[in-house]
Protein backbone atom coordinates (compact mmCIF):
# COMPACT_ATOMS: atom_id res chain seq x y z
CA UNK A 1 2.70 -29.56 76.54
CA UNK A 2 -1.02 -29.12 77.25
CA UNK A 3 -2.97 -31.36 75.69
CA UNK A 4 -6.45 -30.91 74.01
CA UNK A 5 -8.75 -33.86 75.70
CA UNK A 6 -10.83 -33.88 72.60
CA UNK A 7 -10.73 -36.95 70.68
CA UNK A 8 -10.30 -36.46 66.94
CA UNK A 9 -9.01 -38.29 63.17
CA UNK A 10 -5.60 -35.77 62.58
CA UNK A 11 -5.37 -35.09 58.87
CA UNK A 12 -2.33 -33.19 57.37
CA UNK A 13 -2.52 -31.43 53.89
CA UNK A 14 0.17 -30.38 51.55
CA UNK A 15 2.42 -31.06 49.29
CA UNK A 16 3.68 -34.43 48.79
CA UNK A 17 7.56 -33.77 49.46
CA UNK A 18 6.86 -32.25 52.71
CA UNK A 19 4.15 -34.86 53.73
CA UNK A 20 7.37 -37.34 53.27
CA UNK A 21 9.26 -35.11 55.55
CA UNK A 22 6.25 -35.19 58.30
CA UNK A 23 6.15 -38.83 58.30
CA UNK A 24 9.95 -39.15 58.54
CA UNK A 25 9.57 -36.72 61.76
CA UNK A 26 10.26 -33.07 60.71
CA UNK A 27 7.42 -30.68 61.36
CA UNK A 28 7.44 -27.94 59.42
CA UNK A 29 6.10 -25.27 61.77
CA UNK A 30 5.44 -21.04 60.99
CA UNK A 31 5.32 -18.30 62.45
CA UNK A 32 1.86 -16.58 63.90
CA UNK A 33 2.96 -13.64 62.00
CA UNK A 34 3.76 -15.50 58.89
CA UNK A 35 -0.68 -16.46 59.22
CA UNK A 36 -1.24 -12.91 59.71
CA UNK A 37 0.59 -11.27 56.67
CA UNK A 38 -0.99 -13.71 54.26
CA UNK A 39 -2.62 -10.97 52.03
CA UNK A 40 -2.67 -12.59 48.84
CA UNK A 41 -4.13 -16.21 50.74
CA UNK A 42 -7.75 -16.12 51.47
CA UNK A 43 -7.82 -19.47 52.49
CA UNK A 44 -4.61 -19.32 55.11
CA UNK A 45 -4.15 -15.24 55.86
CA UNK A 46 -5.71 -14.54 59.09
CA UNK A 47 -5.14 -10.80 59.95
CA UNK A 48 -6.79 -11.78 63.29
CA UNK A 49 -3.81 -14.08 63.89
CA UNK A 50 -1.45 -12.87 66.80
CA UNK A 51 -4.10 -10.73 69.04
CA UNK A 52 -5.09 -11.23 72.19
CA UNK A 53 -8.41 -9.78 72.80
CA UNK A 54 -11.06 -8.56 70.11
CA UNK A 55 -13.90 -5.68 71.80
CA UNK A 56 -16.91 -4.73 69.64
CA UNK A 57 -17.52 -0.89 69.73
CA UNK A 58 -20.47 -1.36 71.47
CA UNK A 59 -18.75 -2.83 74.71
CA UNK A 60 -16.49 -0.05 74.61
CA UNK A 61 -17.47 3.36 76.71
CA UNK A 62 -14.31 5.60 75.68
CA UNK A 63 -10.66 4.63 74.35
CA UNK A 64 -8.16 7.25 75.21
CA UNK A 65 -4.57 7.80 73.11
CA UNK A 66 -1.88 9.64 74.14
CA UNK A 67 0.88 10.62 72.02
CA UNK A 68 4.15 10.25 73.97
CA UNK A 69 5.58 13.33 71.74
CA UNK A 70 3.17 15.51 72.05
CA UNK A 71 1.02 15.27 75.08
CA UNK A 72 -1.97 15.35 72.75
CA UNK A 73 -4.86 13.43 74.13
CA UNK A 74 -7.19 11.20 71.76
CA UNK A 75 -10.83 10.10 72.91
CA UNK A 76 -12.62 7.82 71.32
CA UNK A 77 -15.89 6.21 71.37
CA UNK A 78 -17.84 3.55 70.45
CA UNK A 79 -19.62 5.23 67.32
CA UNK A 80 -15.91 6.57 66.12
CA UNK A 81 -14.78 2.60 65.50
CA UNK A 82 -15.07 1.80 62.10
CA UNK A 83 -14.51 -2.02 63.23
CA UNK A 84 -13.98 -4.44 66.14
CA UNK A 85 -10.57 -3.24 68.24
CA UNK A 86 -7.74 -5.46 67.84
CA UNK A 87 -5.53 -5.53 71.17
CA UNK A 88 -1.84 -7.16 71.59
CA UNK A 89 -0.41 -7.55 74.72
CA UNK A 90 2.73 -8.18 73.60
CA UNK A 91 2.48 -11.65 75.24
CA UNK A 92 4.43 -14.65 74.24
CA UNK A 93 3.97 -15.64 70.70
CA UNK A 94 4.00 -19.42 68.86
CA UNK A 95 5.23 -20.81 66.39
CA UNK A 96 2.15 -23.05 64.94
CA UNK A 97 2.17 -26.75 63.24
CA UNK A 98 -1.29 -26.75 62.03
CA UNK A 99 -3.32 -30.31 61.08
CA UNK A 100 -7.23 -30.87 60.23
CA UNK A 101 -9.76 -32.16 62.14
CA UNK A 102 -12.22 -34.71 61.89
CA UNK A 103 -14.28 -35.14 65.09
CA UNK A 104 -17.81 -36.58 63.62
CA UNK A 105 -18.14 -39.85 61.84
CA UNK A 106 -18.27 -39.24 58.15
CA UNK A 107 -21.53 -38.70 56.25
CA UNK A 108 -21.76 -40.35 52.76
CA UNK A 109 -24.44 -37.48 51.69
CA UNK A 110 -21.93 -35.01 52.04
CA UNK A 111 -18.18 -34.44 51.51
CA UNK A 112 -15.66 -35.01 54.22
CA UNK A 113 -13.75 -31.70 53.24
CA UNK A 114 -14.92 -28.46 52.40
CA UNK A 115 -13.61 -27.78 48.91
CA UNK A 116 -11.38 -24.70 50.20
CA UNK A 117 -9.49 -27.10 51.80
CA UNK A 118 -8.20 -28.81 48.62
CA UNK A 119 -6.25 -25.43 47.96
CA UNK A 120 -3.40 -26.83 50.57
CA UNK A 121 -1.53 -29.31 49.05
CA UNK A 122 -1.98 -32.38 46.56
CA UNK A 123 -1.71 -34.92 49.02
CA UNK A 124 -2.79 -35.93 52.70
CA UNK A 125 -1.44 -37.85 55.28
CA UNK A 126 -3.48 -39.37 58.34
CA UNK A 127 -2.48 -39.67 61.89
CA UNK A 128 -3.92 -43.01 63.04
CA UNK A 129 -3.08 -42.82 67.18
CA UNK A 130 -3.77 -39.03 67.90
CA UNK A 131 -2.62 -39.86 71.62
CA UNK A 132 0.69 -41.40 70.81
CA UNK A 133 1.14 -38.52 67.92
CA UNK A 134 1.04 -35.79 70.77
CA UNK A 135 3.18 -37.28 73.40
CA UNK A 136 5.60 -37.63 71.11
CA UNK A 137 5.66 -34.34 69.83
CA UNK A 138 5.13 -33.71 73.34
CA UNK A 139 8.25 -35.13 74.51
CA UNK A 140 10.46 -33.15 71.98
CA UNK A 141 9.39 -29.66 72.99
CA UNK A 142 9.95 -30.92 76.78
CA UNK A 143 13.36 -32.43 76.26
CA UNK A 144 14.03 -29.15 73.98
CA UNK A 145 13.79 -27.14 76.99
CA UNK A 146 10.38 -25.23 74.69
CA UNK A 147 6.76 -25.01 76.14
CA UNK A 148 4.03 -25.98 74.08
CA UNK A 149 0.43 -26.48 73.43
CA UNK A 150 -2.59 -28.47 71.47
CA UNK A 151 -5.75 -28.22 70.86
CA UNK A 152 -9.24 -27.49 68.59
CA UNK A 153 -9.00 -24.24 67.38
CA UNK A 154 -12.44 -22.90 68.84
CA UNK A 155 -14.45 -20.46 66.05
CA UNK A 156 -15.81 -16.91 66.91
CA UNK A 157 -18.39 -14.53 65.58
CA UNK A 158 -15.82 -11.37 64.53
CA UNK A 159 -19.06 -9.35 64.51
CA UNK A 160 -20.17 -10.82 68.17
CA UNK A 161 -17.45 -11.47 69.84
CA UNK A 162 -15.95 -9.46 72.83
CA UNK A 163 -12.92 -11.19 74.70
CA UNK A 164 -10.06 -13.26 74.66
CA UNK A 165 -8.57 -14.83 71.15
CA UNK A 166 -5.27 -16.32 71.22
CA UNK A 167 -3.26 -18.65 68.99
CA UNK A 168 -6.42 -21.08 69.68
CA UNK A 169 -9.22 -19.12 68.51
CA UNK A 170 -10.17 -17.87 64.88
CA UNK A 171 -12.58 -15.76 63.32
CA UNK A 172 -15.83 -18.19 61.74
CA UNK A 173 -15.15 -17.26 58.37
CA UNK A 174 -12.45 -19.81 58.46
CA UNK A 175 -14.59 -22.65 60.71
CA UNK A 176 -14.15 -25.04 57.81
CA UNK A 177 -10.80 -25.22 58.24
CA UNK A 178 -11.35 -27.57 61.33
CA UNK A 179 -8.26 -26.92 62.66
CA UNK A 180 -5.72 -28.46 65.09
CA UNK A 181 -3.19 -26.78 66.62
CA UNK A 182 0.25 -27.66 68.01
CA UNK A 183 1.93 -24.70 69.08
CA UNK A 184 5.57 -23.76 70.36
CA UNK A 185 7.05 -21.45 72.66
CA UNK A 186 9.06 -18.92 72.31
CA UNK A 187 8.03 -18.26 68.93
CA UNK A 188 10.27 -17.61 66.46
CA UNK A 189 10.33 -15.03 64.19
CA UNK A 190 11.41 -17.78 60.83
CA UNK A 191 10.29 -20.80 60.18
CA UNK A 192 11.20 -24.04 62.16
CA UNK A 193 12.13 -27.74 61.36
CA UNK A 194 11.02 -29.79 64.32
CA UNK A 195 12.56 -33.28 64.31
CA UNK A 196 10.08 -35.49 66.22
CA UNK A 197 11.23 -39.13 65.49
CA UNK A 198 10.03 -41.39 62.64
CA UNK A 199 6.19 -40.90 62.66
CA UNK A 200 5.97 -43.71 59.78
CA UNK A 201 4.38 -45.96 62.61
CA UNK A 202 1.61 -44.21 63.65
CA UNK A 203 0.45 -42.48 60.29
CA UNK A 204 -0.66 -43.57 56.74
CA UNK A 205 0.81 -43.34 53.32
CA UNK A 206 1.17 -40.20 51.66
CA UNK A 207 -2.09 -40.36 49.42
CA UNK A 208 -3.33 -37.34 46.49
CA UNK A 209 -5.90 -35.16 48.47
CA UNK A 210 -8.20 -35.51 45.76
CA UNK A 211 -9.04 -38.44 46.59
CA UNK A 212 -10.03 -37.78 50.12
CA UNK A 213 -13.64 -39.08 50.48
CA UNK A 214 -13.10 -42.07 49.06
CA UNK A 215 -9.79 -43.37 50.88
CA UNK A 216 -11.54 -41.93 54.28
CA UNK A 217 -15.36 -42.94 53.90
CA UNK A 218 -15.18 -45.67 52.04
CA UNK A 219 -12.01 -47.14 53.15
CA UNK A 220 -10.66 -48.06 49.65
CA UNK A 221 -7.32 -47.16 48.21
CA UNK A 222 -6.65 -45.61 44.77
């Protein structure tokens, strides 16, 4: 699996039953089309999720459609997009564990966590050795004959932005997310159960999200 070389503090939210199940070794993982269709989520539903490349209309010179049917030939031009084009490729999709980041020291003036991200869960659970977190996981997907990878998601301007996106970029609007990414190959269409070994070890306590800031910055528990 390739590996993100960014160091970072892994957090997981959720509820607690299924924060049990991730430290007992089962990653609950979705589908890239299961991010995509979230309509009624404004916090998770990405409808950017699952394209390849996003062009502005202003990088584009002329777009022509053909229908296979008819013969009839569509041009189209910059000023007739309404919005940025959304290309698939039809290339290989994931299926996506996704974790929060903390790559900065924490600030007592401000709160660790955007309050949007309280809307995941009740409870959090920290990863305390990110390395020895990902070659484990890392060692499943190999010995499961699957091809993964991790990283940072990186953050784009949907209004700037001309280029490659992927399962490891996101529009901005959802930057404080600070997300992590482990993703698996071949997708699947339905969710998976990925059983990764006990991960008691090398993560803490299931603990109520709530109280976030002060288990994390202050280093007290509740």
């Amino acid at each position: 699996m390739t590996e993100g070389k960014e160091q970072a503090f892994l957090l997981k939210f959720g509820k607690r039953v299924y924060l049990e199940d991730f430290r007992n070794g089962i990653l609950h993982m979705n589908s890239q089309r299961y991010f995509s269709t979230l309509e009624q989520d404004a916090v998770r539903g990405d409808p950017y999720e699952g394209t390849d490349q996003i062009h502005q209309p202003r990088d584009i010179q002329v777009v022509h459609i053909i229908d296979n049917v008819t013969g009839t030939e569509m041009v189209l031009r910059p000023d007739d997009f309404a919005g940025p084009l959304l290309v698939g490729f039809g290339r290989e999709s994931y299926t996506l564990f996704c974790m929060h980041a903390i790559t900065e020291p924490p600030d007592s003036k401000r709160p660790l966590l955007d309050s949007r991200n309280l809307t995941f869960g009740d409870s959090f659970v920290g990863v305390l050795h990110t390395q020895e977190f990902i070659n484990r996981i890392s060692a499943v997907i190999k010995s499961s004959g699957m091809g993964g990878k991790s990283r940072l998601v990186e953050y784009y301007n949907i209004d700037q932005h001309s280029g490659d996106t992927g399962p490891f970029r996101k529009p901005s609007t959802f930057r404080y997310q600070q997300e992590f990414r482990i993703a698996v190959f071949p997708g699947s269409s339905e969710p998976i159960r990925l059983s990764v070994g006990s991960l008691e070890d090398i993560t803490t306590p299931v603990f109520p999200l709530a109280d976030i800031d002060c288990i994390i910055s202050c280093g007290e528990k509740p």
